[in-house]
Protein backbone atom coordinates (compact mmCIF):
# COMPACT_ATOMS: atom_id res chain seq x y z
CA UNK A 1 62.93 153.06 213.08
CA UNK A 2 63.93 151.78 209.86
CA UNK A 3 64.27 155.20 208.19
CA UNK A 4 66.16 156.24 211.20
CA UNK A 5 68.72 153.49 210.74
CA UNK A 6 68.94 153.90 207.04
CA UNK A 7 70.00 157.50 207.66
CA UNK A 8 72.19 156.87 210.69
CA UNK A 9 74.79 154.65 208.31
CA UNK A 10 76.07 155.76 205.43
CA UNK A 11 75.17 156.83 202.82
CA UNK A 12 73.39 159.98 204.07
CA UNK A 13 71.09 161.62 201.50
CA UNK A 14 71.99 164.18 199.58
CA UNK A 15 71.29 167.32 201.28
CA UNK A 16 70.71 170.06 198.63
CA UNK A 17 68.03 168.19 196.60
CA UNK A 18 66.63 167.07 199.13
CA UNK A 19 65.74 170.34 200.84
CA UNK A 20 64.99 171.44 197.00
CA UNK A 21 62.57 169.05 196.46
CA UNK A 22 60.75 169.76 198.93
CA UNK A 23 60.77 173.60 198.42
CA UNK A 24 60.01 173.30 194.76
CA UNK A 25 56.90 171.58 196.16
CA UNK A 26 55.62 173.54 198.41
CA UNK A 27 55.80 176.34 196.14
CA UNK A 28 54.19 174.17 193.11
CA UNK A 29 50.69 173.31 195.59
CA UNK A 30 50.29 177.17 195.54
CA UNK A 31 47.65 178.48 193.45
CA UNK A 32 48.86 182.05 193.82
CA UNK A 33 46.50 182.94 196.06
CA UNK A 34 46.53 185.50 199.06
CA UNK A 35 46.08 183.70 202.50
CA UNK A 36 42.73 183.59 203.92
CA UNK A 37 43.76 184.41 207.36
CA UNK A 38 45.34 185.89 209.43
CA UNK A 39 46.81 183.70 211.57
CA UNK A 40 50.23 182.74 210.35
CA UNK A 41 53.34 183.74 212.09
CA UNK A 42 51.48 184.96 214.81
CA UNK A 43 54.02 185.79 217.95
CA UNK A 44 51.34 185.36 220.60
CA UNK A 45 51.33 182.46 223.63
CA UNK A 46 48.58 179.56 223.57
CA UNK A 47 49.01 178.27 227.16
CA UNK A 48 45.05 177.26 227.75
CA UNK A 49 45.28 172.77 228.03
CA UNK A 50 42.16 170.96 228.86
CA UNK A 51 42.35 168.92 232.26
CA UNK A 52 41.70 165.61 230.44
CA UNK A 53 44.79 166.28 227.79
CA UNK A 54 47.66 164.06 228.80
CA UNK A 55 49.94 164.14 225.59
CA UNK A 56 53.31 164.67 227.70
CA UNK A 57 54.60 167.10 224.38
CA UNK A 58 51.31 169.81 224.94
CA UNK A 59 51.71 169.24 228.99
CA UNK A 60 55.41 170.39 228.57
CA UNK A 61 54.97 172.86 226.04
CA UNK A 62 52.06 174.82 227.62
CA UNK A 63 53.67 174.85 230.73
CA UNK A 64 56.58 176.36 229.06
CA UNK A 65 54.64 179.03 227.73
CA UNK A 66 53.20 180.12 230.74
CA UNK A 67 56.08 179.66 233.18
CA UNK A 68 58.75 181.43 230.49
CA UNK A 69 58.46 184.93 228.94
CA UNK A 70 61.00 184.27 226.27
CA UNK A 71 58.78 180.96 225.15
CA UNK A 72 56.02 181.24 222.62
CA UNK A 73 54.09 178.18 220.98
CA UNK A 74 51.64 177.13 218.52
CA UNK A 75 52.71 178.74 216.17
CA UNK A 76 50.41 178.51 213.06
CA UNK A 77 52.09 178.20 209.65
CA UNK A 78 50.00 177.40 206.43
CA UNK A 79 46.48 178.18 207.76
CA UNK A 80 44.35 179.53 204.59
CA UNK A 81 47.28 179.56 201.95
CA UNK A 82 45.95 176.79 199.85
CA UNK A 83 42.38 177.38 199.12
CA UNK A 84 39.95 174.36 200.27
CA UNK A 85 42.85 172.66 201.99
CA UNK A 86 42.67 172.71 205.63
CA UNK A 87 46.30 173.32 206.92
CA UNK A 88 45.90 174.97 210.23
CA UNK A 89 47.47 171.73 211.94
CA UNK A 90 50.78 172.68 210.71
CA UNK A 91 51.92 174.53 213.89
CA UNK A 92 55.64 175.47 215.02
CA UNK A 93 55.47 173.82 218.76
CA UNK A 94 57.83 176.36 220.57
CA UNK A 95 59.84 179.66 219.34
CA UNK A 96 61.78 181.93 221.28
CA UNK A 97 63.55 185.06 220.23
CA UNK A 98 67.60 184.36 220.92
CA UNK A 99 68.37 188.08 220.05
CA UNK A 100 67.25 190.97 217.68
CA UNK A 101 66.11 188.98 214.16
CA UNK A 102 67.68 185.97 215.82
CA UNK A 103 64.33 182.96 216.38
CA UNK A 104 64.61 179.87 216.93
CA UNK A 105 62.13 177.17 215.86
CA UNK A 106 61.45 173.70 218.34
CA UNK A 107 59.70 170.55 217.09
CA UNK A 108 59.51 168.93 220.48
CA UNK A 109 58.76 165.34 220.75
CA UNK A 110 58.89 163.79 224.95
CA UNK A 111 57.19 160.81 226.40
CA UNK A 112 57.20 156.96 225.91
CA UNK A 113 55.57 156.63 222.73
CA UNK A 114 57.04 160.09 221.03
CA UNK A 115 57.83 159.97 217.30
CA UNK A 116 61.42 159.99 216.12
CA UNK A 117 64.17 162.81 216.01
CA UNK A 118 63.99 161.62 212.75
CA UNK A 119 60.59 162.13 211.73
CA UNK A 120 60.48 165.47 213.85
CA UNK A 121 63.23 167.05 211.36
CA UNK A 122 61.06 166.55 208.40
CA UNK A 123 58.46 168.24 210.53
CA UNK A 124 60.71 171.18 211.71
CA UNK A 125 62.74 171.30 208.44
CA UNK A 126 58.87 171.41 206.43
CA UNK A 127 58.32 174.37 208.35
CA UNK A 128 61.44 175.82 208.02
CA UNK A 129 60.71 175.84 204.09
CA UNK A 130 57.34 177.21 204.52
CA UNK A 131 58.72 179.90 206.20
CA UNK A 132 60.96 180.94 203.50
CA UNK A 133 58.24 180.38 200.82
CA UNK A 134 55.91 182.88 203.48
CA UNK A 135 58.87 185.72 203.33
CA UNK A 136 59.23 185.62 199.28
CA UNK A 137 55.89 185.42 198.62
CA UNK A 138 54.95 187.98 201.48
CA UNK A 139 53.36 190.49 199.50
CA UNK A 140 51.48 188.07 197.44
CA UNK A 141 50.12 185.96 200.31
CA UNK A 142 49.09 189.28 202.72
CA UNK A 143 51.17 189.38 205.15
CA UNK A 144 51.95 192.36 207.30
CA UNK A 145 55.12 193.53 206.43
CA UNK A 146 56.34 194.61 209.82
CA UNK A 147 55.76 191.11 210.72
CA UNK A 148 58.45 190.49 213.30
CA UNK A 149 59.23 186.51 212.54
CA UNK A 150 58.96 187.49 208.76
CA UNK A 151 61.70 190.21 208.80
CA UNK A 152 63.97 188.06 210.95
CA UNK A 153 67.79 188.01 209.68
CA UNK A 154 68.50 184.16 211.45
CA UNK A 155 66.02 181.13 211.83
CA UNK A 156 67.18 178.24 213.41
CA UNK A 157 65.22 175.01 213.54
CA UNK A 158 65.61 172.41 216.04
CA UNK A 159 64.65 169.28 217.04
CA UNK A 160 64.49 168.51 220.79
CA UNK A 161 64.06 164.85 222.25
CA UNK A 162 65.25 162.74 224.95
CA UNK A 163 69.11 161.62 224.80
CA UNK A 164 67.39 158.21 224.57
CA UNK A 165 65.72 159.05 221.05
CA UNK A 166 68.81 159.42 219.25
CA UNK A 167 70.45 155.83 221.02
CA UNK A 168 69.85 153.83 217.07
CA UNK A 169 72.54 155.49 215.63
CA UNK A 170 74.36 159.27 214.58
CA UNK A 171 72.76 161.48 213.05
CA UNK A 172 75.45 163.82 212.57
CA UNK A 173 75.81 163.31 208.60
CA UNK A 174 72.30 163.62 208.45
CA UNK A 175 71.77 167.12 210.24
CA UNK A 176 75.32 168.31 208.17
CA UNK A 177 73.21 167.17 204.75
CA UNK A 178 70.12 169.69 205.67
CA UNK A 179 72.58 172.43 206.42
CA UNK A 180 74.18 172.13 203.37
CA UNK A 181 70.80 172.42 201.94
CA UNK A 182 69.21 174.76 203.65
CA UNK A 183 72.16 176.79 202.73
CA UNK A 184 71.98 176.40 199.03
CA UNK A 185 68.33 177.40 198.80
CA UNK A 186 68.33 180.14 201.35
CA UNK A 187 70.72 181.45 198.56
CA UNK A 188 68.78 180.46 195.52
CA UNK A 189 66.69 182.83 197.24
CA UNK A 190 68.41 186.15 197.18
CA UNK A 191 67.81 186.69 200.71
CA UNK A 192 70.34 189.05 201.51
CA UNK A 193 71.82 189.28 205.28
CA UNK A 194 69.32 186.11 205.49
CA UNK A 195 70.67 182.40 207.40
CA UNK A 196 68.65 179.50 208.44
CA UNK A 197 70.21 176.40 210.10
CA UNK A 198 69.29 172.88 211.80
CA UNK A 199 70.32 171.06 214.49
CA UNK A 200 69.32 168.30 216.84
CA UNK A 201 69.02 168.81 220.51
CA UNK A 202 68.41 167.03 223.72
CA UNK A 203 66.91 167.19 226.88
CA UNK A 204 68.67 167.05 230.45
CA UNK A 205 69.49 162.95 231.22
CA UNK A 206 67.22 163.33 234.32
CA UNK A 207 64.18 164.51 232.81
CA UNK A 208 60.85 163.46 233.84
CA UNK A 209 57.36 165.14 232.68
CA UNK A 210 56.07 165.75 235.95
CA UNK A 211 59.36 167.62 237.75
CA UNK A 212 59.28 169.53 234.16
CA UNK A 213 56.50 171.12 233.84
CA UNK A 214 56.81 172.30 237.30
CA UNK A 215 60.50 173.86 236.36
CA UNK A 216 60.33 174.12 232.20
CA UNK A 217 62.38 177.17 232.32
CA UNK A 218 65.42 175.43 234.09
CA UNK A 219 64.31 172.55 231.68
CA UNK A 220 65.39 174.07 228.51
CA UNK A 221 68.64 176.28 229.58
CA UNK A 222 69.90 172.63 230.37
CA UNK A 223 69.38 171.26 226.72
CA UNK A 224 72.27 170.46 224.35
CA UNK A 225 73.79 169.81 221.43
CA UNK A 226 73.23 165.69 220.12
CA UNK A 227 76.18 166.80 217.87
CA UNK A 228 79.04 168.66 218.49
């Protein structure tokens, strides 16, 4: 909660070098090597949950999954890029396909004890940056090239929490900073027809795990905007 109020007052951090940073790094632990797998950027549904698994976020999500064509999860991002470095935690929760080249990326955090929309934008936004590093360094990593998520023209990430998460303070300067980053190193990138953006979303007032994963669909075409 600290870091949350630090970035709630002002001032914000400083978007582009931020987002650079952390680009520059991802692209620096790379060896050069080709991926190992061939998992990565996979558009398929994982909706199989053990009986005994009561994390409110995998309930939620699976049932998503199952109950909603447009919804796909798990979403594996890093698996076998970095030789002896096990990676295949690194998992996009929920996408969805918004129109032709148009995805959109969820970090979804419910339940009492769920981490902060703070924390779950570095998650989101890390991904976000692995994704571009995955389409410029396509060829070299052995990807498919008629990978559909990989030829997209618009990714946006999101973060999506309960209304309550966000009750320490704005975050509005905060999500404006990683656009304006995102922005600057989508086009350091020479990605042509390319856009990637960020924004924080929440769930309906009412909701309540149980009554959720019976209706997830109706579920997420009530979420909104934190900021408008």
């Amino acid at each position: 909660m600290t870091s949350y109020r630090t970035l709630a007052s002002p001032p914000a951090i400083e978007g582009a070098a931020f987002i650079s940073a952390i680009y520059r790094q991802i692209v620096a632990n790379w060896p050069g090597s080709s991926c190992r797998g061939g998992e990565n950027w996979r558009w398929t549904k994982k909706t199989d949950i053990a009986e005994h698994n009561a994390s409110p976020e995998k309930r939620f999500e699976k049932a998503l999954a199952a109950e909603c064509g447009e919804w796909y999860n798990m979403i594996p991002v890093a698996s076998g890029v970095i030789p002896e470095v096990m990676e295949g935690g690194r998992r996009i929760d929920l996408a969805r396909q918004c129109s032709t080249g148009w995805f959109e990326f969820l970090e979804l955090k419910v339940g009492d004890h769920c981490d902060t929309p703070l924390h779950a934008a570095v998650e989101i936004i890390g991904y976000g940056l692995i994704y571009l590093f995955s389409r410029r360094y396509q060829k070299e990593l052995g990807y498919d090239s008629g990978n559909m998520l990989l030829s997209a023209n618009r990714i946006s990430l999101k973060v999506l929490a309960p209304s309550i998460s966000y009750s320490q303070g704005s975050l509005a300067k905060f999500e404006s900073e990683l656009n304006r980053g995102l922005a600057e190193v989508v086009s350091s990138q020479s990605l042509d027809g390319f856009t990637i953006d960020f924004r924080f979303e929440q769930l309906p007032s009412n909701f309540e795990l149980e009554s959720a994963c019976k209706s997830p669909c109706e579920v997420m075409a009530r979420r909104s905007a934190v900021y408008q």
